[in-house]
N, C-alpha and C. Protein backbone atom coordinates (compact mmCIF):
# COMPACT_ATOMS: atom_id res chain seq x y z
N UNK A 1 0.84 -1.18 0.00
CA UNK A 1 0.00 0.00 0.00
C UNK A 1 0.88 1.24 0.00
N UNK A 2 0.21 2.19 -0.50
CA UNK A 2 0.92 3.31 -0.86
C UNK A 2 0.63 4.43 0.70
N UNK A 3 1.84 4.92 0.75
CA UNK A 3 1.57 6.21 2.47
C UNK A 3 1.50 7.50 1.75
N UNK A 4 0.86 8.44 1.88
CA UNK A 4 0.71 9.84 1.71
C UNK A 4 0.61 10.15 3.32
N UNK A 5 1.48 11.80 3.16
CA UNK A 5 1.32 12.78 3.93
C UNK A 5 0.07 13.32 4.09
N UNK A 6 -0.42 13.19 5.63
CA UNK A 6 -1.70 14.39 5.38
C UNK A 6 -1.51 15.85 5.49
N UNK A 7 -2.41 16.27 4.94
CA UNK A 7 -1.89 18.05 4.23
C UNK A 7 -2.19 18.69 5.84
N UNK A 8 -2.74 18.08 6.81
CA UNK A 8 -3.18 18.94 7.84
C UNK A 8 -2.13 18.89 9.03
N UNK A 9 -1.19 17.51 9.18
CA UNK A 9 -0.71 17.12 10.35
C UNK A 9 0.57 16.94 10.03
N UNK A 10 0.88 16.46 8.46
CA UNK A 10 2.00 16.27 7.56
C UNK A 10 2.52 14.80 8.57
N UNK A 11 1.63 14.06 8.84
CA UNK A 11 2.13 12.31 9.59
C UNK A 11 1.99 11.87 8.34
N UNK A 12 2.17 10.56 8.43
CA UNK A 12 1.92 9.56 6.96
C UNK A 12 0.73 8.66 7.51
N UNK A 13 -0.23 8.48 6.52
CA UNK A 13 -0.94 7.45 7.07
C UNK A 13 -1.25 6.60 5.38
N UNK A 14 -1.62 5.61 5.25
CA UNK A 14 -2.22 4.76 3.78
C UNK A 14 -3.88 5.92 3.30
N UNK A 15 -2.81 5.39 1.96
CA UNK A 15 -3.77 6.34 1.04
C UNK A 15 -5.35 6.33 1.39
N UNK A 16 -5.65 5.55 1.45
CA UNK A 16 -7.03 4.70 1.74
C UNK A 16 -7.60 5.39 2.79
N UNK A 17 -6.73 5.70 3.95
CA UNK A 17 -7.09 6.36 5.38
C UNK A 17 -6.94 7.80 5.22
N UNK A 18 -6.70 8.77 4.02
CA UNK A 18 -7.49 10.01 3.67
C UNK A 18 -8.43 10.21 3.37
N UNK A 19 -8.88 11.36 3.69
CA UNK A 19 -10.13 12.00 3.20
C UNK A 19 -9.91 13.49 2.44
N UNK A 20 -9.70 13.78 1.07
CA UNK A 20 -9.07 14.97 0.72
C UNK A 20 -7.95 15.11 1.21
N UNK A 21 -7.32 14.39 1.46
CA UNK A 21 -5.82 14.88 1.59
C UNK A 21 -5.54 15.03 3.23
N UNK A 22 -6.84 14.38 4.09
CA UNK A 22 -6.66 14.84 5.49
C UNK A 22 -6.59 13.28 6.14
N UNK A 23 -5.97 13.00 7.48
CA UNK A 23 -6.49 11.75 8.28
C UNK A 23 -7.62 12.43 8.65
N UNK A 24 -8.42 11.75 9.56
CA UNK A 24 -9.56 11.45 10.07
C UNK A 24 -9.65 12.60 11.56
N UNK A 25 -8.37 12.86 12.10
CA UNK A 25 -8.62 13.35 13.12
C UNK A 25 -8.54 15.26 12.28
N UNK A 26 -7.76 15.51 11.25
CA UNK A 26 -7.27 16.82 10.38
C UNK A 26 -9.13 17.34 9.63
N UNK A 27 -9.72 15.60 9.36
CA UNK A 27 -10.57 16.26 8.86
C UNK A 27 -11.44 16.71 9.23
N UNK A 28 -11.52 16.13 10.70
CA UNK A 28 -12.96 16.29 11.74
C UNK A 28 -13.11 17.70 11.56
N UNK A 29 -11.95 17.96 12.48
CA UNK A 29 -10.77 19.48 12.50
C UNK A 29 -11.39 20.28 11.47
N UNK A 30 -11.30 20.08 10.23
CA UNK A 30 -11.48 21.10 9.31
C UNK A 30 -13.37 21.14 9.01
N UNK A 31 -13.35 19.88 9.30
CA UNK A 31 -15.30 20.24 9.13
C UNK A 31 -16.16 21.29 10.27
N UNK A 32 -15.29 20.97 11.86
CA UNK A 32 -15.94 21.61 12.77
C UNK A 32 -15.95 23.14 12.20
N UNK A 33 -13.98 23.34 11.31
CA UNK A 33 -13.55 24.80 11.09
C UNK A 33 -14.72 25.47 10.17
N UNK A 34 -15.12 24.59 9.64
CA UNK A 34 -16.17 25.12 8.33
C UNK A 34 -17.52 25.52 8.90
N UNK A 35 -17.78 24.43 9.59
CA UNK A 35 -19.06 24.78 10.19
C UNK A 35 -18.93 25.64 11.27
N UNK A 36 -18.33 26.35 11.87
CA UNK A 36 -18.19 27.44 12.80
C UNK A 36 -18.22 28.63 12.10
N UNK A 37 -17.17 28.46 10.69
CA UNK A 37 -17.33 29.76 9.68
C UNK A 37 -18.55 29.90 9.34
N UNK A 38 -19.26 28.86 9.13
CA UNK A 38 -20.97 28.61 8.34
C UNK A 38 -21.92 29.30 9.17
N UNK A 39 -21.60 29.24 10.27
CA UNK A 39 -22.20 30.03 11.72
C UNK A 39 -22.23 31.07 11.83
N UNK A 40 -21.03 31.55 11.81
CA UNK A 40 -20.58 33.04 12.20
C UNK A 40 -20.94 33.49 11.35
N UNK A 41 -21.25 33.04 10.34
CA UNK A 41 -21.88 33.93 8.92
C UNK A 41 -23.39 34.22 8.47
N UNK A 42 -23.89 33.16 9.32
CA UNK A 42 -25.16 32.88 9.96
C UNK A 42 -25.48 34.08 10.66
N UNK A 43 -24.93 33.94 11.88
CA UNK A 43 -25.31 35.15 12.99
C UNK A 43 -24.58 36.89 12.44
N UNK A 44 -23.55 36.54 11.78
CA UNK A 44 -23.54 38.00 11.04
C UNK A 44 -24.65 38.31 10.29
N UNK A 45 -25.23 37.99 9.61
CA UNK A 45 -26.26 37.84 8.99
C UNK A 45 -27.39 38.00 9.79
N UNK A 46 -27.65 37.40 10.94
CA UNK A 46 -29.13 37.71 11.55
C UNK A 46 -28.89 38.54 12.51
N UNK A 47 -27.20 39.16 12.70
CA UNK A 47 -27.25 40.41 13.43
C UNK A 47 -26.76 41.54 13.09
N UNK A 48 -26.94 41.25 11.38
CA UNK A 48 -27.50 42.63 10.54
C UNK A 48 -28.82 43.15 10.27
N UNK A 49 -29.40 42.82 10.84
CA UNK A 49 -30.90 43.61 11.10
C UNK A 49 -30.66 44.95 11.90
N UNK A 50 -30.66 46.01 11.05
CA UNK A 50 -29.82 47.62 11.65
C UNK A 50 -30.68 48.40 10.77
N UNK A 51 -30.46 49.36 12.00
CA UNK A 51 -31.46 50.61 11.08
C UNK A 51 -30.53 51.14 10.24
N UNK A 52 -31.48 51.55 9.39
CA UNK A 52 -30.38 52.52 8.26
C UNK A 52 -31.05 53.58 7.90
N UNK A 53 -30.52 54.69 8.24
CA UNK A 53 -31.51 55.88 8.16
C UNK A 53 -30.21 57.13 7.14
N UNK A 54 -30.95 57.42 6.02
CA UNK A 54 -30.64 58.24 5.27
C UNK A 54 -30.07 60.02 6.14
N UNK A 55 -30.33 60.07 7.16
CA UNK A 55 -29.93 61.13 7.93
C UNK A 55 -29.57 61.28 8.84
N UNK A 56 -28.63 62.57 10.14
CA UNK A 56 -27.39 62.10 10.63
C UNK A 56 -28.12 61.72 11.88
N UNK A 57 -29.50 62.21 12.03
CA UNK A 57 -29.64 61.22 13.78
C UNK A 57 -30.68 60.56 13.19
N UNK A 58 -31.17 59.79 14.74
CA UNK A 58 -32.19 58.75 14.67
C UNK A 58 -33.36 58.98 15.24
N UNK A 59 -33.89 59.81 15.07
CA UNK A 59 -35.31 59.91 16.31
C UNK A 59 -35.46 59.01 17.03
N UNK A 60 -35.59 59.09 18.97
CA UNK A 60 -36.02 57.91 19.51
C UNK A 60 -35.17 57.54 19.98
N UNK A 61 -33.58 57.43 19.48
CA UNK A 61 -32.95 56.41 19.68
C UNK A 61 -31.80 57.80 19.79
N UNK A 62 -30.51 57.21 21.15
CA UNK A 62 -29.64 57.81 21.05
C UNK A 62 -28.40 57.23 20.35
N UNK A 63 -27.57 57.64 19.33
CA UNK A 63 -26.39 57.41 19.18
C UNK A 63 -25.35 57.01 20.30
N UNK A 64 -24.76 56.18 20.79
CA UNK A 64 -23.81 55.84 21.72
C UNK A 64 -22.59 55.95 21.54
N UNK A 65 -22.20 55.51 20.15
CA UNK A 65 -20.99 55.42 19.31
C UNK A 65 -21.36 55.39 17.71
N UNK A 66 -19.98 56.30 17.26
CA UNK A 66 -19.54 56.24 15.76
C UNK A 66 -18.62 55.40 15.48
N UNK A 67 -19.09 54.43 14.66
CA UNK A 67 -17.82 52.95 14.76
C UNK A 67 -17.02 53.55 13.32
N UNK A 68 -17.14 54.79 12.47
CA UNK A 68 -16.75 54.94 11.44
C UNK A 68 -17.69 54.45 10.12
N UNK A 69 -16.77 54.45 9.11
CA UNK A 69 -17.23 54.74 7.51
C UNK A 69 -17.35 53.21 6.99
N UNK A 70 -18.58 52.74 6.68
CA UNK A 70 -18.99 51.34 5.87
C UNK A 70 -19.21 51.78 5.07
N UNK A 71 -19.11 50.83 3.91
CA UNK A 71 -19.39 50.75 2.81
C UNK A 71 -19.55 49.37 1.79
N UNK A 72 -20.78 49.72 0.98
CA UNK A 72 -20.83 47.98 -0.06
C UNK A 72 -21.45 48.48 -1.12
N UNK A 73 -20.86 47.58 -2.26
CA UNK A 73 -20.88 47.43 -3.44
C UNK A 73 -21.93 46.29 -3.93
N UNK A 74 -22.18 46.56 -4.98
CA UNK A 74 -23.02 45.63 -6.00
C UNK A 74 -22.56 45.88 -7.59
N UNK A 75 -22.17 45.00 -8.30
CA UNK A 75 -21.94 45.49 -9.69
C UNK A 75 -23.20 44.59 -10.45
N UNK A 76 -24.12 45.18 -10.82
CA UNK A 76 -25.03 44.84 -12.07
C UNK A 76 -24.70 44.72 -13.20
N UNK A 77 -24.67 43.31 -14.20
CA UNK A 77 -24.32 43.49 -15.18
C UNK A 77 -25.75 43.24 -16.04
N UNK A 78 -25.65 44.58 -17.32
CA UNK A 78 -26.76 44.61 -18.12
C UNK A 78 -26.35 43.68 -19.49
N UNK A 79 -27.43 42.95 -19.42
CA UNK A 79 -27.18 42.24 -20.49
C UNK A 79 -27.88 42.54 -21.72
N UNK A 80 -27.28 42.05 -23.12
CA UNK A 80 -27.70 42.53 -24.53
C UNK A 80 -29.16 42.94 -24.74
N UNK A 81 -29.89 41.94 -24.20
CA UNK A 81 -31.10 42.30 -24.52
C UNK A 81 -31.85 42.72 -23.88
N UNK A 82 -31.48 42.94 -22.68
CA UNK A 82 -31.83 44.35 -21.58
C UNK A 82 -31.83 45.54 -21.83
N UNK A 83 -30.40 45.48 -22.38
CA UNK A 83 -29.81 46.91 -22.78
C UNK A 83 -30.73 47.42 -23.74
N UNK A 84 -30.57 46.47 -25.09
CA UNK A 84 -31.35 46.76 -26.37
C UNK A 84 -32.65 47.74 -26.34
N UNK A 85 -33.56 46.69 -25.43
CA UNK A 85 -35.08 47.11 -25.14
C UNK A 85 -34.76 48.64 -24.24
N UNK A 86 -33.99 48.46 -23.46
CA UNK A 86 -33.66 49.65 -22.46
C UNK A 86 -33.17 51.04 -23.64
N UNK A 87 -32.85 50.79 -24.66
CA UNK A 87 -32.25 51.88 -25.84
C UNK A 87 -33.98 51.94 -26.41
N UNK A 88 -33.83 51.14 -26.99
CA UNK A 88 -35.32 51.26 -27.39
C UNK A 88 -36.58 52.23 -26.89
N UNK A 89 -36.42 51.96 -25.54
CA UNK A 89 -37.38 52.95 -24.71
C UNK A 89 -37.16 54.47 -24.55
N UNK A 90 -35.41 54.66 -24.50
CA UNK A 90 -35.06 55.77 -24.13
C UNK A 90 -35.21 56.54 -25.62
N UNK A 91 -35.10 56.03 -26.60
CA UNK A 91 -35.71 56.57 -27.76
C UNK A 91 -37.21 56.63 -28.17
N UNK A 92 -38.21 55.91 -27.77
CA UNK A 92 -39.46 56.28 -27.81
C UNK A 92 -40.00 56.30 -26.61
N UNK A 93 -39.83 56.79 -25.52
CA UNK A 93 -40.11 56.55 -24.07
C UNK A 93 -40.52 55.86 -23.63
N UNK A 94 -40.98 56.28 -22.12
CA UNK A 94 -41.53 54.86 -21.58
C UNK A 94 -40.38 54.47 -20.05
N UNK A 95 -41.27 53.21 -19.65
CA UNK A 95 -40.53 52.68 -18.52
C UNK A 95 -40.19 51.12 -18.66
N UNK A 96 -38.71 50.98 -18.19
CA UNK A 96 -38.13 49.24 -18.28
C UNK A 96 -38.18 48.71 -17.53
N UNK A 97 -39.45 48.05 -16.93
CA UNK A 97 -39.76 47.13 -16.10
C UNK A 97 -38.34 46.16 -15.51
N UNK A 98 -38.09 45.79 -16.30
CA UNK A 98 -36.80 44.78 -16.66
C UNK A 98 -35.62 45.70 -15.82
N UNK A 99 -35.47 46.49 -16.18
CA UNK A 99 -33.99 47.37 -15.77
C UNK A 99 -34.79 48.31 -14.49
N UNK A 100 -35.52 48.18 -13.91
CA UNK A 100 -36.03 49.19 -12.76
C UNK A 100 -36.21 47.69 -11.91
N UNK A 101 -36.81 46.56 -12.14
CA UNK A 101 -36.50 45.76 -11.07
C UNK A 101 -34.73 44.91 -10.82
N UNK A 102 -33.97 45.29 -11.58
CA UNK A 102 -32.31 44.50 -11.38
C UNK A 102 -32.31 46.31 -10.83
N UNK A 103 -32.25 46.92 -10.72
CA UNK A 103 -31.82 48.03 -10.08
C UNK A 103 -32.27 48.20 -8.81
N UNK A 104 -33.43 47.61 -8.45
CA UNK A 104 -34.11 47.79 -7.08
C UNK A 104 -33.29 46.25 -6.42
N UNK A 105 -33.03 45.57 -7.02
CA UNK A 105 -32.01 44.16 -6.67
C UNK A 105 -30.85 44.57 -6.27
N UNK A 106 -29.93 45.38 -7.21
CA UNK A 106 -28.86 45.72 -6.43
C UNK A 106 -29.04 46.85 -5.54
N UNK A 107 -29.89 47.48 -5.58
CA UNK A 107 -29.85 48.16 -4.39
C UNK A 107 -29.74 47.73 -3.04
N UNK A 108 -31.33 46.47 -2.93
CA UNK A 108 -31.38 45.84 -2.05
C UNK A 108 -30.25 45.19 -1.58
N UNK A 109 -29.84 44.68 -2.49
CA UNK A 109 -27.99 43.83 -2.09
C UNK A 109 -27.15 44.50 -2.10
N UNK A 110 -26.50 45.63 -2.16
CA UNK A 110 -25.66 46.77 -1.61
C UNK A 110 -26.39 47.36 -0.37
N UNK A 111 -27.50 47.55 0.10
CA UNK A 111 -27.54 47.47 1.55
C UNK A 111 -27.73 46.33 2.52
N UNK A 112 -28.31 45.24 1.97
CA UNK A 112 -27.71 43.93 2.51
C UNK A 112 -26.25 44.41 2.70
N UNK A 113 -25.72 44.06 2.24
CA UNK A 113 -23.90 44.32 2.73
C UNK A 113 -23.93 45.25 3.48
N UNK A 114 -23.97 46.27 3.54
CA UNK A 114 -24.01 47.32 4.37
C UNK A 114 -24.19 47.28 5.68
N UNK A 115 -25.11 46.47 5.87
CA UNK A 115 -25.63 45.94 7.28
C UNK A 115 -24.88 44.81 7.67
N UNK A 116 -24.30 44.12 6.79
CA UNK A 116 -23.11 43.17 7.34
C UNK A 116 -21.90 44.15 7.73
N UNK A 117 -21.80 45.19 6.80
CA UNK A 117 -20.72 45.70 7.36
C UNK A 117 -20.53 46.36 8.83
N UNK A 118 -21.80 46.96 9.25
CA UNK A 118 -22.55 47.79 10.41
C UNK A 118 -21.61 46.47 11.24
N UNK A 119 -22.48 45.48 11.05
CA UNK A 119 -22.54 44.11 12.17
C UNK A 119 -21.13 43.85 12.62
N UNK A 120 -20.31 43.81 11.32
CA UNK A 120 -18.83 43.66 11.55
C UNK A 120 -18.16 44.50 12.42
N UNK A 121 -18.35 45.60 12.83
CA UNK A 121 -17.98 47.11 13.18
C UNK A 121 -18.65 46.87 14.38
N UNK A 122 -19.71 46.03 14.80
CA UNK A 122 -19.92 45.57 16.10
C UNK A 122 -21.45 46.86 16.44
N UNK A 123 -21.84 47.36 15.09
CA UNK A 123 -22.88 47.96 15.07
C UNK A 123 -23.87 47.51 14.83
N UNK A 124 -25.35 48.84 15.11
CA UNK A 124 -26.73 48.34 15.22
C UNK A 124 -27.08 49.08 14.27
N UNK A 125 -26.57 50.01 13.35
CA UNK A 125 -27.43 50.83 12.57
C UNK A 125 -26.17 51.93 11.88
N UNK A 126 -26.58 52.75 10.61
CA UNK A 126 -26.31 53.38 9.99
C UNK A 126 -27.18 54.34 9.41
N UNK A 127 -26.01 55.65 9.83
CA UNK A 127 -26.55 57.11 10.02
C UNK A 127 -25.82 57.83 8.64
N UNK A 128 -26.64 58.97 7.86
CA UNK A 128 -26.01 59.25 6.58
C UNK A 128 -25.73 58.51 5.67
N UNK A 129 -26.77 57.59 5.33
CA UNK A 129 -26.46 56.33 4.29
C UNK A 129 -26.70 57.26 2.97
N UNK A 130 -25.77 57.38 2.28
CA UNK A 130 -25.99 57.96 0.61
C UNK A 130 -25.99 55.98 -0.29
N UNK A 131 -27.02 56.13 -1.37
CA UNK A 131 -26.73 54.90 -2.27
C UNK A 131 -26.33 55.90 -3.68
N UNK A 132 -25.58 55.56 -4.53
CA UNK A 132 -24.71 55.97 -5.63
C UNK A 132 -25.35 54.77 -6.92
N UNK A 133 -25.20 55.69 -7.99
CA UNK A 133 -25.28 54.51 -8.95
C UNK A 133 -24.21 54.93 -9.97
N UNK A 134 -23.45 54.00 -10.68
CA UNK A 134 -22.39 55.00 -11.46
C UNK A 134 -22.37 53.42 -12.40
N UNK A 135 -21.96 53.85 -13.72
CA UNK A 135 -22.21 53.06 -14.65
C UNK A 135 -20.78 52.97 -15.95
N UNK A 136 -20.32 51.43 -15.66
CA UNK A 136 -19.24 50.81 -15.78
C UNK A 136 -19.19 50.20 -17.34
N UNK A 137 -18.31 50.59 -18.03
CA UNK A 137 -18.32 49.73 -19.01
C UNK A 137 -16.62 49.17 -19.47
N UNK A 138 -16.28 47.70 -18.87
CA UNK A 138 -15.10 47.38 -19.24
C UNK A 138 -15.30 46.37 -20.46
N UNK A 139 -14.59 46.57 -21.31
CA UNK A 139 -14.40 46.25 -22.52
C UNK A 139 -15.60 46.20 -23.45
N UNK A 140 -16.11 45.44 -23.70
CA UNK A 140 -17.54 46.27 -24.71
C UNK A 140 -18.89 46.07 -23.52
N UNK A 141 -18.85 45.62 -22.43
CA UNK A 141 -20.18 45.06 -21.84
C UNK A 141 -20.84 46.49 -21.26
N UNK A 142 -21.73 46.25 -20.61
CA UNK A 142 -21.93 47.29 -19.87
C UNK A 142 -22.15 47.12 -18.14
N UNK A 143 -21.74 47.52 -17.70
CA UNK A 143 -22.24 47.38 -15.84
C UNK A 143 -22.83 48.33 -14.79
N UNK A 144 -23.56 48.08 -14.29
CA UNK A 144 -24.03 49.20 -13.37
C UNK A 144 -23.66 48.95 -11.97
N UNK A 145 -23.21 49.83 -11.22
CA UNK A 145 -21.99 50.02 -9.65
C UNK A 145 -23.18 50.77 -9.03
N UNK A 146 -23.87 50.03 -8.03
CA UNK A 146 -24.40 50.51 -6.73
C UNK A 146 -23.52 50.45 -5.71
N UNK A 147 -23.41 51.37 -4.72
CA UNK A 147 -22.86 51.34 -4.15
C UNK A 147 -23.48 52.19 -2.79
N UNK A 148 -23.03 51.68 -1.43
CA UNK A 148 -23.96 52.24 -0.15
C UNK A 148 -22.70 52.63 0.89
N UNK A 149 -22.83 53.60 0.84
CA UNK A 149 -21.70 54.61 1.84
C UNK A 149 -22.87 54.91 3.10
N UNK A 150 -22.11 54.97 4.34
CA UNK A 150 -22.70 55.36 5.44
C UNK A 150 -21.89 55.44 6.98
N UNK A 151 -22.48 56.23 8.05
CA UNK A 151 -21.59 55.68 9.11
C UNK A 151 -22.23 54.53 10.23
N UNK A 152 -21.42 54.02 10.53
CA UNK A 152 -22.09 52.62 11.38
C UNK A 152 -22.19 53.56 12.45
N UNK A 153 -23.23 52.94 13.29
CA UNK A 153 -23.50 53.54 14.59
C UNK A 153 -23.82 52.42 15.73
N UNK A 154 -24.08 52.78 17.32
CA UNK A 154 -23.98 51.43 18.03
C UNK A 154 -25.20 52.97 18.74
N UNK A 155 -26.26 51.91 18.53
CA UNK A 155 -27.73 52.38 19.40
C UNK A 155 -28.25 52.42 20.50
């Protein structure tokens, strides 16, 4: 039988007795590591529920702390026949159903992030939130850059 090194402990054990490149005790190890990351990403996530208020106080609520400057991105990419119909309109008017709901998407998901970022910063909310839209075109495609600037705050 053939011995490989495991990538986690660098012992030798038979090929047979890896799992990805790990023994049994490296891999436990790395599954608990995953599922703790899987967690924490979890509860970042359900302890981004934060106010976000477009202006510098909060009615109601006192500011305690300024944790500083968050910020998140979204890049939208418009595709051919988005675009097309979207030219189309802007030449005989009208509204693009199509391109007003992927715009209300990345919005929503550039302040999703935002509120992860709050959470990270060990905050409850964000004061002076500006959202930006600025519009990207690398090499022939086209892209649209939402983006959510604000300051984290602790409530």
């Amino acid at each position: 039988m053939f011995k490989k090194r495991c990538r986690g402990c660098s012992k030798d054990f038979y090929a047979l007795d890896l799992m990805n490149g790990l023994c049994a005790d490296c891999f436990t190890d790395s599954a608990r590591a995953a599922d703790a990351e899987t967690q924490a990403e979890a509860n970042l996530t359900s302890r981004a529920e934060s106010v976000i208020l477009t202006t510098e106080c909060c009615p109601g609520f006192a500011i305690k702390d300024r944790l500083g400057i968050v910020a998140a991105e979204c890049c939208l990419g418009v595709n051919i026949f988005r675009d097309a119909f979207a030219g189309a309109r802007d030449l005989f008017g009208g509204r693009t159903e199509a391109m007003q709901k992927a715009l209300a998407e990345a919005r929503e998901a550039a302040v999703a992030e935002l509120k992860k970022e709050v959470a990270r910063r060990g905050g409850n909310g964000a004061v002076g939130v500006r959202i930006g839209y600025e519009q990207i075109s690398p090499g022939s495609g086209n892209m649209l850059l939402v983006t959510a600037i604000g300051t984290a705050v602790a409530i």
